[in-house]
C-alpha atoms as a PDB file:
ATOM      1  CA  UNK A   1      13.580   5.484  10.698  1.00  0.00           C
ATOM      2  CA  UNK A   2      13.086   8.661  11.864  1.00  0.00           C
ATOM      3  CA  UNK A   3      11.294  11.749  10.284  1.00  0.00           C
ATOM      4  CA  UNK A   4      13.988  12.969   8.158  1.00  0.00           C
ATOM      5  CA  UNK A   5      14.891   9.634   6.562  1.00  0.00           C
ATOM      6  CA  UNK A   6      11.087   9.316   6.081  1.00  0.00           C
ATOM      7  CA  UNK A   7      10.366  12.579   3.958  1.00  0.00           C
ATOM      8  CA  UNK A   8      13.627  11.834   2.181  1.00  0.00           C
ATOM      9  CA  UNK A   9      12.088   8.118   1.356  1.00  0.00           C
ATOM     10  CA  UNK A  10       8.666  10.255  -0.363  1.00  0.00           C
ATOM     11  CA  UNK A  11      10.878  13.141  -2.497  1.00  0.00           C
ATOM     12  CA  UNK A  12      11.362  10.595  -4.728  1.00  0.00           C
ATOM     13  CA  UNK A  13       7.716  10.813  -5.336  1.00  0.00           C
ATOM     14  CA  UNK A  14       6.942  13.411  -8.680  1.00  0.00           C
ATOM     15  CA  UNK A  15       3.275  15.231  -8.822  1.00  0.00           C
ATOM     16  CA  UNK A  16       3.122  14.523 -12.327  1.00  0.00           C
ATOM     17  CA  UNK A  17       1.595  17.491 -13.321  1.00  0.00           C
ATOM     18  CA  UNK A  18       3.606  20.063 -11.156  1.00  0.00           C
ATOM     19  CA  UNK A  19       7.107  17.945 -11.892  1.00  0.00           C
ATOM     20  CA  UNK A  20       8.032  18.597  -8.492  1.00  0.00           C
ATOM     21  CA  UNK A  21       7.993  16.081  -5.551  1.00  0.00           C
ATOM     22  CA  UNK A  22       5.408  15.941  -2.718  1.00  0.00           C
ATOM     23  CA  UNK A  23       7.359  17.291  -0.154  1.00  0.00           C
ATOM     24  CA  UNK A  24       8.611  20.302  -1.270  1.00  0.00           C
ATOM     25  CA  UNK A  25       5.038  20.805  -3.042  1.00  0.00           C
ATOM     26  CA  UNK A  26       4.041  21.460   0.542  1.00  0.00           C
ATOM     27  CA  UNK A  27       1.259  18.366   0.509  1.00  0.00           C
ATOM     28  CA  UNK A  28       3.062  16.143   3.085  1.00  0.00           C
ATOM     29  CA  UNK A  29       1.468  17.561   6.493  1.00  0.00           C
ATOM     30  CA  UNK A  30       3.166  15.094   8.837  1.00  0.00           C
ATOM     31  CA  UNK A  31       4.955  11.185   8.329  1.00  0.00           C
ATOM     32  CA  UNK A  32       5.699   8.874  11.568  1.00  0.00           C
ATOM     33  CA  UNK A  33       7.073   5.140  11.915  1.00  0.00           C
ATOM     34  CA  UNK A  34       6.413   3.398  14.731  1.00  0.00           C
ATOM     35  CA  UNK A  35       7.442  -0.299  15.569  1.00  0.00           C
ATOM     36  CA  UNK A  36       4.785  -3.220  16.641  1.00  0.00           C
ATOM     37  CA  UNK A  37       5.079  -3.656  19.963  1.00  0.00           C
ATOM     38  CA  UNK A  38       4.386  -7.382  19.741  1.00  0.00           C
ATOM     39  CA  UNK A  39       7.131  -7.699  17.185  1.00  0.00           C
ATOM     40  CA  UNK A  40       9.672  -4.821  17.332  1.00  0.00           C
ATOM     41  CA  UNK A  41      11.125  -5.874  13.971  1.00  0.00           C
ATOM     42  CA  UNK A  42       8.052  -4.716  11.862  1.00  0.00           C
ATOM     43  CA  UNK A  43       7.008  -0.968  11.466  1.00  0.00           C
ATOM     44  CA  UNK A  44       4.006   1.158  10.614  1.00  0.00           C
ATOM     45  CA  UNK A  45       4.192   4.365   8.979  1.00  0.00           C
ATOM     46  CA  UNK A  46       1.746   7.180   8.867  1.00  0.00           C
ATOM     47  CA  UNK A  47       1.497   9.714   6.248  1.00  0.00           C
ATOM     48  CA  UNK A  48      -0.493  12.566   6.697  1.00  0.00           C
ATOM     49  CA  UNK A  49      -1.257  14.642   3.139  1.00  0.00           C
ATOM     50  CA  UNK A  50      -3.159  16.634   1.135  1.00  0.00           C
ATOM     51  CA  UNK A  51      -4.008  17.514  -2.604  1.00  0.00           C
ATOM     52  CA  UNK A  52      -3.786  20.749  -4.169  1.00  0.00           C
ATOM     53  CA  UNK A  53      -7.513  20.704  -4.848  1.00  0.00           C
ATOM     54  CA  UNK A  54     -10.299  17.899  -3.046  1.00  0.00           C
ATOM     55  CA  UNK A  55     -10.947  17.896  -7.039  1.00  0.00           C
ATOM     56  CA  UNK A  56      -7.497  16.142  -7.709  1.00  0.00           C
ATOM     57  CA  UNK A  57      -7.634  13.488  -9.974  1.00  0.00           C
ATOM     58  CA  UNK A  58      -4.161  11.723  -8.556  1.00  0.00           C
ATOM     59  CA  UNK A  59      -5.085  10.992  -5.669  1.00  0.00           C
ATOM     60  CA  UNK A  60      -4.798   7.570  -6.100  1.00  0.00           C
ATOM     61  CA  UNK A  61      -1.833   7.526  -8.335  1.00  0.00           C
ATOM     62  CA  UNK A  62      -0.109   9.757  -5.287  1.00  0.00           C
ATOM     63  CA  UNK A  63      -1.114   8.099  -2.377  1.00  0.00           C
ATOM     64  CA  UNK A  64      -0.212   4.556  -4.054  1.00  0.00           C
ATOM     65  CA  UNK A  65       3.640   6.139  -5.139  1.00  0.00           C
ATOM     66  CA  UNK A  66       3.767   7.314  -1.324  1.00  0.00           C
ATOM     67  CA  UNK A  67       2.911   3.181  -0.099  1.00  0.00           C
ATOM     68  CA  UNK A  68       5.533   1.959  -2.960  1.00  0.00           C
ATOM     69  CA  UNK A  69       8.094   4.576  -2.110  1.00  0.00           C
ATOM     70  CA  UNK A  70       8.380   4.121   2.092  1.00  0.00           C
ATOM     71  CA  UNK A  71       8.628   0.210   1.459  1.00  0.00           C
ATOM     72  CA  UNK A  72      11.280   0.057  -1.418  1.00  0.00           C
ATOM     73  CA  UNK A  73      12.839   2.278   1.371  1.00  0.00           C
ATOM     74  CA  UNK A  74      12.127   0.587   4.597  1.00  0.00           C
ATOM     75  CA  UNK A  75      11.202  -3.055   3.760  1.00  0.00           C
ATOM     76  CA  UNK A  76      10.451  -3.321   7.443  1.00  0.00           C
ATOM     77  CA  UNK A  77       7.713  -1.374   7.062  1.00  0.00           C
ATOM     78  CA  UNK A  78       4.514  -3.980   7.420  1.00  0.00           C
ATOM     79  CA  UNK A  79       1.893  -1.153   7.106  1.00  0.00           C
ATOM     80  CA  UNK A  80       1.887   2.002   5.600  1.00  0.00           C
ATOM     81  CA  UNK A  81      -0.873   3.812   5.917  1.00  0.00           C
ATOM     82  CA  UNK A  82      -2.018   7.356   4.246  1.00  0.00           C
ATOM     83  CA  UNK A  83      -4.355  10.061   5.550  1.00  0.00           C
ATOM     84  CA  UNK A  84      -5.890  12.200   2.837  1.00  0.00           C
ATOM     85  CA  UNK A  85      -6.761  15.482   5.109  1.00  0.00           C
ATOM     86  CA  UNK A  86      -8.136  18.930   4.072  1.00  0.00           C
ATOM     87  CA  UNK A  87      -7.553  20.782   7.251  1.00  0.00           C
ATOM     88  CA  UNK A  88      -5.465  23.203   6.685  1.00  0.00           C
ATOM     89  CA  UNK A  89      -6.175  23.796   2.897  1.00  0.00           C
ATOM     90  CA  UNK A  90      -3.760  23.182   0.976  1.00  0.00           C
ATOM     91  CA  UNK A  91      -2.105  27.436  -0.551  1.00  0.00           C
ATOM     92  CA  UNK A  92       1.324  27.742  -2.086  1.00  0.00           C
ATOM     93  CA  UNK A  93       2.697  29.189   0.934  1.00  0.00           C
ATOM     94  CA  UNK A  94       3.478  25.646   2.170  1.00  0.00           C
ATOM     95  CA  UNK A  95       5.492  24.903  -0.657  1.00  0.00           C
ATOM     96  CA  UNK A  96       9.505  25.087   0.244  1.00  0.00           C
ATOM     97  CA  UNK A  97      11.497  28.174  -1.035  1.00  0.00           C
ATOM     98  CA  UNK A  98      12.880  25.612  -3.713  1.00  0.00           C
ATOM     99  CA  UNK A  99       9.645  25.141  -5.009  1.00  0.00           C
ATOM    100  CA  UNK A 100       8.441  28.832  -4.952  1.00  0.00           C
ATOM    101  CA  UNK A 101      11.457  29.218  -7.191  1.00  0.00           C
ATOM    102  CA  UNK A 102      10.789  26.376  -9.470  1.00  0.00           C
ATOM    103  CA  UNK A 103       7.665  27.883 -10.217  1.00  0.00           C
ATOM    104  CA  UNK A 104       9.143  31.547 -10.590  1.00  0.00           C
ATOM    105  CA  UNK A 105       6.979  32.457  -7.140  1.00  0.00           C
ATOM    106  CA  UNK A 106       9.779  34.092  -5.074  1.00  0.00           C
END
């Protein structure tokens, strides 16, 4: 379960309104799994993201898709927890060059 396998498990998850996933969007800031060390066979992830605005209204909607998305990945995964953060701000520079392009911002 590394890092890789981790953002792959949340670019199945759409911002509705920008029809582009999270990750490429630029809103994932960091995403870790790390076993229990009292039972090695369960996991918890930590997602560290942002919104494009504080004034988002999906919040919720994204932070629940992020939960659902990791564990129909990873069923090991007991927790999943996610970190709304606004340090850095959120800009378009951290979206991907796919992204920039999707939008027609090259």
């Amino acid at each position: 379960m590394d890092e890789e396998a981790l953002l792959d498990a949340l670019r199945t998850v759409d911002d509705p309104e920008a029809g582009m996933n999270i990750v490429e969007l630029g809103l994932v800031y960091g995403i870790e799994a790390t076993p229990d060390r009292n039972a090695p066979a369960r996991w918890t992830a930590t997602v560290r993201m942002t919104m494009t605005s504080a004034a988002c209204p999906l919040g919720d909607y994204l932070t629940d898709a992020v939960r659902n998305a990791l564990r129909a990945r990873f069923p090991e995964l007991e927790q999943v927890n996610v970190e709304l953060v606004w340090e850095p701000p959120w800009t378009p520079e951290r979206m991907s060059e796919e992204a920039r392009n999707f939008f027609g911002w090259k």
